[in-house]
N, C-alpha and C. Protein backbone atom coordinates (compact mmCIF):
# COMPACT_ATOMS: atom_id res chain seq x y z
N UNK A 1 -80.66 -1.85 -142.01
CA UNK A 1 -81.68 -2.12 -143.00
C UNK A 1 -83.01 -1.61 -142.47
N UNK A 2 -83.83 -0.82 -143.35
CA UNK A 2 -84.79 -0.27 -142.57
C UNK A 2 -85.86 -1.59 -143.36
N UNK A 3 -87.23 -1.28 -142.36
CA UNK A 3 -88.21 -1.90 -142.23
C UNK A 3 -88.91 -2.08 -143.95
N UNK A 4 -89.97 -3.57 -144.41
CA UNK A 4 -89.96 -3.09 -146.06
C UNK A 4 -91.09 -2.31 -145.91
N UNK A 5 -91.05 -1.54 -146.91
CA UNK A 5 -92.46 -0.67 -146.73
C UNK A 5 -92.05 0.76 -146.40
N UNK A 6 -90.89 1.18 -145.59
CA UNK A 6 -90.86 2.24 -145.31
C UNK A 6 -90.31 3.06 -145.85
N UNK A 7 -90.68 4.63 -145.93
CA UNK A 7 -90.03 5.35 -146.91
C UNK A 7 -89.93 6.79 -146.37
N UNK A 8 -88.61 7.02 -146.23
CA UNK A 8 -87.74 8.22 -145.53
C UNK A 8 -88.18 9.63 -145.87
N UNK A 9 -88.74 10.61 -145.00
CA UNK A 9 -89.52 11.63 -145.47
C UNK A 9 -88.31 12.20 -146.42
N UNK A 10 -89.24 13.02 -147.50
CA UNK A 10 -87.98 13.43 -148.72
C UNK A 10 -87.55 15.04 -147.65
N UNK A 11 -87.64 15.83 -147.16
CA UNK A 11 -86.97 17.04 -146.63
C UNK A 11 -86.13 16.54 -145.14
N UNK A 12 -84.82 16.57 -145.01
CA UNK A 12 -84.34 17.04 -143.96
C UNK A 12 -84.71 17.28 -142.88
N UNK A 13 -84.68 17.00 -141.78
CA UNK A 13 -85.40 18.13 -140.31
C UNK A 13 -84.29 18.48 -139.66
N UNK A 14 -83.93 19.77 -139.27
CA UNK A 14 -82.94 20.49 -138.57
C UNK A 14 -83.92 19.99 -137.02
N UNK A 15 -82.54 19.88 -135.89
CA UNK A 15 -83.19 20.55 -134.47
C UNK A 15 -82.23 20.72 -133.82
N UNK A 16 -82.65 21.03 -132.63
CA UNK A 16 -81.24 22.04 -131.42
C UNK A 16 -81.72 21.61 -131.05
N UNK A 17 -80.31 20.32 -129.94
CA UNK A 17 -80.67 20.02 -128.44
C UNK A 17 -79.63 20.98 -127.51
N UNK A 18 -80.18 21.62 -126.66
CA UNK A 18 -79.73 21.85 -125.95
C UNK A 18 -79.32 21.39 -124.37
N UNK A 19 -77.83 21.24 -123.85
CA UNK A 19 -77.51 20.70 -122.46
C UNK A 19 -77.31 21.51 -121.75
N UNK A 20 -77.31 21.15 -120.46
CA UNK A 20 -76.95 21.59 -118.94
C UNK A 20 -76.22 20.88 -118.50
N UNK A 21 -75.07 20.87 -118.31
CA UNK A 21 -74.23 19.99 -117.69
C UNK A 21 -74.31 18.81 -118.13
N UNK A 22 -74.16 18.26 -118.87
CA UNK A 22 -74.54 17.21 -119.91
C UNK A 22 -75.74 16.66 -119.93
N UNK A 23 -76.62 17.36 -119.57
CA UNK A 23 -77.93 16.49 -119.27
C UNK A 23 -78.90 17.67 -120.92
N UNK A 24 -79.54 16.82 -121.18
CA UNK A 24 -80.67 17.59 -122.38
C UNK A 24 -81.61 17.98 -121.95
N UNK A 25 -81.83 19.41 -122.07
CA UNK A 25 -82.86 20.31 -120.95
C UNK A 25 -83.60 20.82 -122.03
N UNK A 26 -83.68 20.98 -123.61
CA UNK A 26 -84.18 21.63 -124.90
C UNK A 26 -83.92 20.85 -125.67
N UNK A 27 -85.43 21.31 -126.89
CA UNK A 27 -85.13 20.89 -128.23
C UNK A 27 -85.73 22.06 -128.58
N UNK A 28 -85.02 22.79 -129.44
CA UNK A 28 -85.69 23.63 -130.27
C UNK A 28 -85.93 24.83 -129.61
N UNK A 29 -85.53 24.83 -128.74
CA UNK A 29 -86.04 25.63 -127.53
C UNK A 29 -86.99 25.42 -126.75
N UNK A 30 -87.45 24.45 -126.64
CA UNK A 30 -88.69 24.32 -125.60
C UNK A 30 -87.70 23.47 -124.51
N UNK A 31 -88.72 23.60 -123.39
CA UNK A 31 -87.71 22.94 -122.22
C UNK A 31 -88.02 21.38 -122.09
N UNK A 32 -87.19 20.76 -122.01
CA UNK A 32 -87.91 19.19 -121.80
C UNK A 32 -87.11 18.36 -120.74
N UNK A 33 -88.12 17.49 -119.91
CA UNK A 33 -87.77 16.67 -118.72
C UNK A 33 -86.57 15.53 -119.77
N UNK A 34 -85.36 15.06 -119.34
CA UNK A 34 -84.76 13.39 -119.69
C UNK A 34 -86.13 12.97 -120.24
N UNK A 35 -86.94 12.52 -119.91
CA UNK A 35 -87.38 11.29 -120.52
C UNK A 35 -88.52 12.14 -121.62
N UNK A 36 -88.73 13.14 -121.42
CA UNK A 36 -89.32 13.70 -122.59
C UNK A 36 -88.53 13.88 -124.42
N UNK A 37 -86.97 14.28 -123.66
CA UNK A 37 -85.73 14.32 -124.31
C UNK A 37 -86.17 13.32 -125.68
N UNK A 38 -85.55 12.09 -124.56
CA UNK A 38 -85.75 10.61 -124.90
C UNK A 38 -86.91 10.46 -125.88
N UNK A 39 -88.09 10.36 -125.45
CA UNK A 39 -89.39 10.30 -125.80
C UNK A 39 -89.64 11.48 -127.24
N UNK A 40 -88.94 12.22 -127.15
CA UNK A 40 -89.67 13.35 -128.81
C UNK A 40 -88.33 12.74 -129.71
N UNK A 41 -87.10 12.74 -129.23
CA UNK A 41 -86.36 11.67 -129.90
C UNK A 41 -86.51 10.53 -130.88
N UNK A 42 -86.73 10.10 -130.11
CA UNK A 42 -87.25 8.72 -130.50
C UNK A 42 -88.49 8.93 -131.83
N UNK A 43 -89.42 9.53 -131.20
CA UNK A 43 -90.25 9.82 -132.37
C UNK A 43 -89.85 10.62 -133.72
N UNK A 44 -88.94 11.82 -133.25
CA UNK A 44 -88.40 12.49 -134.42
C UNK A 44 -86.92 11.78 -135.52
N UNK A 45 -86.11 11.30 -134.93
CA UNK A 45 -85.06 10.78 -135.09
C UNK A 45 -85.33 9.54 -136.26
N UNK A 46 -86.76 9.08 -134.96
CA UNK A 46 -86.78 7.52 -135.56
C UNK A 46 -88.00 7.76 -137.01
N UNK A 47 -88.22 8.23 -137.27
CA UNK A 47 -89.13 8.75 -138.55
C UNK A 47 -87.86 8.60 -139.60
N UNK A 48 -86.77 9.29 -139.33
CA UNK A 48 -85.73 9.26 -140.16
C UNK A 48 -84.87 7.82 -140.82
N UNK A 49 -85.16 6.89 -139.62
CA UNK A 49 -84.80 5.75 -139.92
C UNK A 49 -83.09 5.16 -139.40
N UNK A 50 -83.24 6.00 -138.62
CA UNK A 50 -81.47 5.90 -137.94
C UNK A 50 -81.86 4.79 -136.65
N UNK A 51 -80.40 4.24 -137.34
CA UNK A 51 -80.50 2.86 -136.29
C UNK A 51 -79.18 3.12 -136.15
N UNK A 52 -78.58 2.05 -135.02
CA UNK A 52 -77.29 2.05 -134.30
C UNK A 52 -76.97 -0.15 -133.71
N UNK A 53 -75.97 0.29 -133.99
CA UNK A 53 -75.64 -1.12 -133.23
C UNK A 53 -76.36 -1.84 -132.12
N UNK A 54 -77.15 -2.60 -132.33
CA UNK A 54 -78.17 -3.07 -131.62
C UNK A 54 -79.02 -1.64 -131.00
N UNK A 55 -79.34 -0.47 -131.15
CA UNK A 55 -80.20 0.38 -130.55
C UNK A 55 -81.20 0.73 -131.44
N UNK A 56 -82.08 -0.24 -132.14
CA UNK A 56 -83.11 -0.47 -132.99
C UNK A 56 -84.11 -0.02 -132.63
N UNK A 57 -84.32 0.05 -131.18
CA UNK A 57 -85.63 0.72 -130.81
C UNK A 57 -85.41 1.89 -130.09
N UNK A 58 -83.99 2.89 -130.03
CA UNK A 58 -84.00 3.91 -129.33
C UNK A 58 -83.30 4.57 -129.89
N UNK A 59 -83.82 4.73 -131.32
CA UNK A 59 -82.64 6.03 -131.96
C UNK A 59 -82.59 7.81 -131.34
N UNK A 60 -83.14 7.78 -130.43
CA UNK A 60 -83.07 9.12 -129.79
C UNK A 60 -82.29 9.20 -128.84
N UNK A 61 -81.35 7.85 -128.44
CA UNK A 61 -80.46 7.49 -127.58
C UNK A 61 -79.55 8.07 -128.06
N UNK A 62 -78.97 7.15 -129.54
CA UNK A 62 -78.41 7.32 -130.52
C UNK A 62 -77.96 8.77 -130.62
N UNK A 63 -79.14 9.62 -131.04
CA UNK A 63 -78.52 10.91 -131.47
C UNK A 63 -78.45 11.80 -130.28
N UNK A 64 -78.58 11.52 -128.97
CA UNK A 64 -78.19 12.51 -127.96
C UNK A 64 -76.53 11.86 -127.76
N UNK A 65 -76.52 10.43 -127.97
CA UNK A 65 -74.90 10.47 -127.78
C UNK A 65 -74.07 10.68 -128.67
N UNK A 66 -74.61 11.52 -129.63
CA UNK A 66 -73.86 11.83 -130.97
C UNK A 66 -73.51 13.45 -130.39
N UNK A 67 -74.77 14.22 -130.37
CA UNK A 67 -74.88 15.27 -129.81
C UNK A 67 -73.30 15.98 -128.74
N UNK A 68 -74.12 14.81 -127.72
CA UNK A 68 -73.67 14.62 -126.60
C UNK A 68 -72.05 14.77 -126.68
N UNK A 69 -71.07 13.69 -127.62
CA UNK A 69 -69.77 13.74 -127.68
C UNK A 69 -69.34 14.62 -128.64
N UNK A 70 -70.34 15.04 -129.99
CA UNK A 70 -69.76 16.68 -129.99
C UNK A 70 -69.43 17.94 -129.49
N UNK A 71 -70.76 18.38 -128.34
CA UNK A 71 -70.15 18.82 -127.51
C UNK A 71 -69.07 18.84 -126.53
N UNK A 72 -68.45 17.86 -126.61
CA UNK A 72 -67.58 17.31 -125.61
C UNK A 72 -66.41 18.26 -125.78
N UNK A 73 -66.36 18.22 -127.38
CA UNK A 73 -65.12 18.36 -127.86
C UNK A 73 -65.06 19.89 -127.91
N UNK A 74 -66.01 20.59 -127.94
CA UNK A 74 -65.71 21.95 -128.09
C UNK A 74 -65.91 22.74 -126.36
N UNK A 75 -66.27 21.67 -125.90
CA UNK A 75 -66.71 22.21 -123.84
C UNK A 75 -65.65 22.50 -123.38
N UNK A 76 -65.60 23.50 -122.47
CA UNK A 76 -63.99 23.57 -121.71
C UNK A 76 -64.77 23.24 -120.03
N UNK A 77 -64.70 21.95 -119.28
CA UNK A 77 -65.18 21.60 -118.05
C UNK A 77 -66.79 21.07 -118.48
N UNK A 78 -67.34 21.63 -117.46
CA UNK A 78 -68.56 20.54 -117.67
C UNK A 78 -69.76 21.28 -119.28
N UNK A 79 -70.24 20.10 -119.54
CA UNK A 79 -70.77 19.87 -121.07
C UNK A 79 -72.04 20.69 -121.22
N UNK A 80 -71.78 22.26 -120.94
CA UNK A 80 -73.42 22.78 -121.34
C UNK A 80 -73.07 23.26 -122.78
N UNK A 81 -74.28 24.06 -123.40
CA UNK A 81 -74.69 24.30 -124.57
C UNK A 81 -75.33 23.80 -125.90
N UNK A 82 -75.29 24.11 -127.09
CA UNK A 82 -76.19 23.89 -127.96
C UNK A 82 -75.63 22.79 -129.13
N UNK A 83 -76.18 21.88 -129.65
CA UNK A 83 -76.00 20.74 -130.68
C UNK A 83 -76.84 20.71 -131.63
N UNK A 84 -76.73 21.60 -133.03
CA UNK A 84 -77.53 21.17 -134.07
C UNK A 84 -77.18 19.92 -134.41
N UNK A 85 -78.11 19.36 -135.08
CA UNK A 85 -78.91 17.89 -136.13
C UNK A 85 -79.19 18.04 -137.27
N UNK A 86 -79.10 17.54 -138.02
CA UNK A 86 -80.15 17.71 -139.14
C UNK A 86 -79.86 15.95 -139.67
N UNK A 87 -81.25 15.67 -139.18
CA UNK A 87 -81.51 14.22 -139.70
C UNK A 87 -81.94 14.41 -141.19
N UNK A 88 -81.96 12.94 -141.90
CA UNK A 88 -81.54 13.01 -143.18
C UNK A 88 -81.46 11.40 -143.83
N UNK A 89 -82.56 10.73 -143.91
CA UNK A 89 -82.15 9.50 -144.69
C UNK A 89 -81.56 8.26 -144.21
N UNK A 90 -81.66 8.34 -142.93
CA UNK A 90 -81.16 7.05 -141.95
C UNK A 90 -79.96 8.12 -141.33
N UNK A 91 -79.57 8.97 -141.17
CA UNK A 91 -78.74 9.92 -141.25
C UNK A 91 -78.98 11.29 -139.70
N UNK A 92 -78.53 10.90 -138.14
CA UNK A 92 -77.78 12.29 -137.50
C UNK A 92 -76.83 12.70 -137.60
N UNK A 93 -76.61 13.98 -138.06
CA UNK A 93 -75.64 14.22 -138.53
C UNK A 93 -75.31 15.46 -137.81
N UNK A 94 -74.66 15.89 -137.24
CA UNK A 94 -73.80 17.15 -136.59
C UNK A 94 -73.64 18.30 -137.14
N UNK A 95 -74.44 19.12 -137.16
CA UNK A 95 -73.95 20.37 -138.39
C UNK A 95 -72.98 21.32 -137.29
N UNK A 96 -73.43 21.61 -136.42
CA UNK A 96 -72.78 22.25 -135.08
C UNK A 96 -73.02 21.87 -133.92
N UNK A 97 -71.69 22.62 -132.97
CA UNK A 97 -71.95 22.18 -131.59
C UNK A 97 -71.22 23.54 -131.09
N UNK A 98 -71.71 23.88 -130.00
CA UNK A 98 -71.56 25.26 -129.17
C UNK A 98 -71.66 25.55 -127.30
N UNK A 99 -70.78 25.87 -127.09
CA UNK A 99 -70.62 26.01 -125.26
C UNK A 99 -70.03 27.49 -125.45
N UNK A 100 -71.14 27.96 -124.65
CA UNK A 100 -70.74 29.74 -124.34
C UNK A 100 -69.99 29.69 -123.52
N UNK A 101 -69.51 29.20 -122.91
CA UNK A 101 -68.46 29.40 -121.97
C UNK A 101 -66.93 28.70 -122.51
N UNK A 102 -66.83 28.53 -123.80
CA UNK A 102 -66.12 28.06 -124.64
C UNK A 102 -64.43 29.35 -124.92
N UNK A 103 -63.56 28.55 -125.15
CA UNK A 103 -62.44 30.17 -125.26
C UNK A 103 -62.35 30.70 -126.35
N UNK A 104 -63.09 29.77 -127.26
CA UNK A 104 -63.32 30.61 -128.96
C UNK A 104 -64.39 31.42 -128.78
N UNK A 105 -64.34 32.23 -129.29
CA UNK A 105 -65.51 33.27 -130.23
C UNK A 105 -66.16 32.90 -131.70
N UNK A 106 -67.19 32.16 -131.73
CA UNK A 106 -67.94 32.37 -132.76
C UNK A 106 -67.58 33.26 -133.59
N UNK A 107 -67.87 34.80 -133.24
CA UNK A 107 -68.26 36.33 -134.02
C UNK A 107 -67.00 36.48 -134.86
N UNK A 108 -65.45 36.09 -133.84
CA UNK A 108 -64.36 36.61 -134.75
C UNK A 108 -63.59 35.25 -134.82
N UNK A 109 -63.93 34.29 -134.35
CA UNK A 109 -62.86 33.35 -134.63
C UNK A 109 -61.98 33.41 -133.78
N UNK A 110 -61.40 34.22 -132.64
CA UNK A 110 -60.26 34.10 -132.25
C UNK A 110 -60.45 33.30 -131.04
N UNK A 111 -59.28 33.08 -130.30
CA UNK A 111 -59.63 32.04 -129.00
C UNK A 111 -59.78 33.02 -127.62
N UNK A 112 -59.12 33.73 -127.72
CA UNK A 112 -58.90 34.11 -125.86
C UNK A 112 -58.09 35.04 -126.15
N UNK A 113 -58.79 36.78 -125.24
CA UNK A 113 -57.72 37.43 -125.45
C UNK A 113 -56.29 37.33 -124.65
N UNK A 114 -54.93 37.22 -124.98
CA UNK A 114 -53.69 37.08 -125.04
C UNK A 114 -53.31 38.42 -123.87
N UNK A 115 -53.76 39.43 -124.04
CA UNK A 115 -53.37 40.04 -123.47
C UNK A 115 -53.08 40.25 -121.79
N UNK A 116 -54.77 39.35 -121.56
CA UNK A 116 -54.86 39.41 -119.85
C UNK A 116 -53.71 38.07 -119.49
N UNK A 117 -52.93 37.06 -120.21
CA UNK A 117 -52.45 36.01 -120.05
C UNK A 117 -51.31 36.70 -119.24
């Protein structure tokens, strides 16, 4: 339940966090310390109005561990690369997640060439 009075900006905001080994080193491309991470988070996220099971006051927690376990799923070993967002109405939502060192290809879709196997 959001706060009375408050009212959810009407446009969307896209952003890219980017990791290093699971740690959040970017947003948007700029470089940022953990607690800066944390800290523009919080401010951007929480404008949106996204809350979490008791994490009422740290929705930038929230959406790096959203981030965070999307990448998981597409990482092969440790968790670098890129996690779009696009907050939205009480709403992080995952549009993509990406690790260059991943065995898919973006460009064609395929996984790994077969041949060197």
């Amino acid at each position: 339940m959001t706060p009375d009075g408050f009212t959810f900006p009407d446009d969307p905001e896209k952003l890219v966090i980017t990791f290093d080994e699971g740690v959040p080193v970017a947003i948007d491309g700029e470089t940022v310390t953990l607690l800066e991470a944390f800290q523009q988070l919080n401010r951007r996220v929480g404008a949106f109005g996204l809350k979490g099971r008791e994490i009422y006051e740290g929705p930038g927690a929230l959406a790096l561990v959203t981030a965070h376990e999307e990448l998981r799923k597409v990482s092969t070993g440790r968790v670098s690369g890129e996690v779009r967002l696009v907050l939205h109405r009480g709403n992080a939502v995952v549009n993509s997640a990406r690790d260059e060192r991943a065995l898919y290809d973006f460009t064609t879709g395929a996984t790994f060439d077969r041949s060197v196997a």
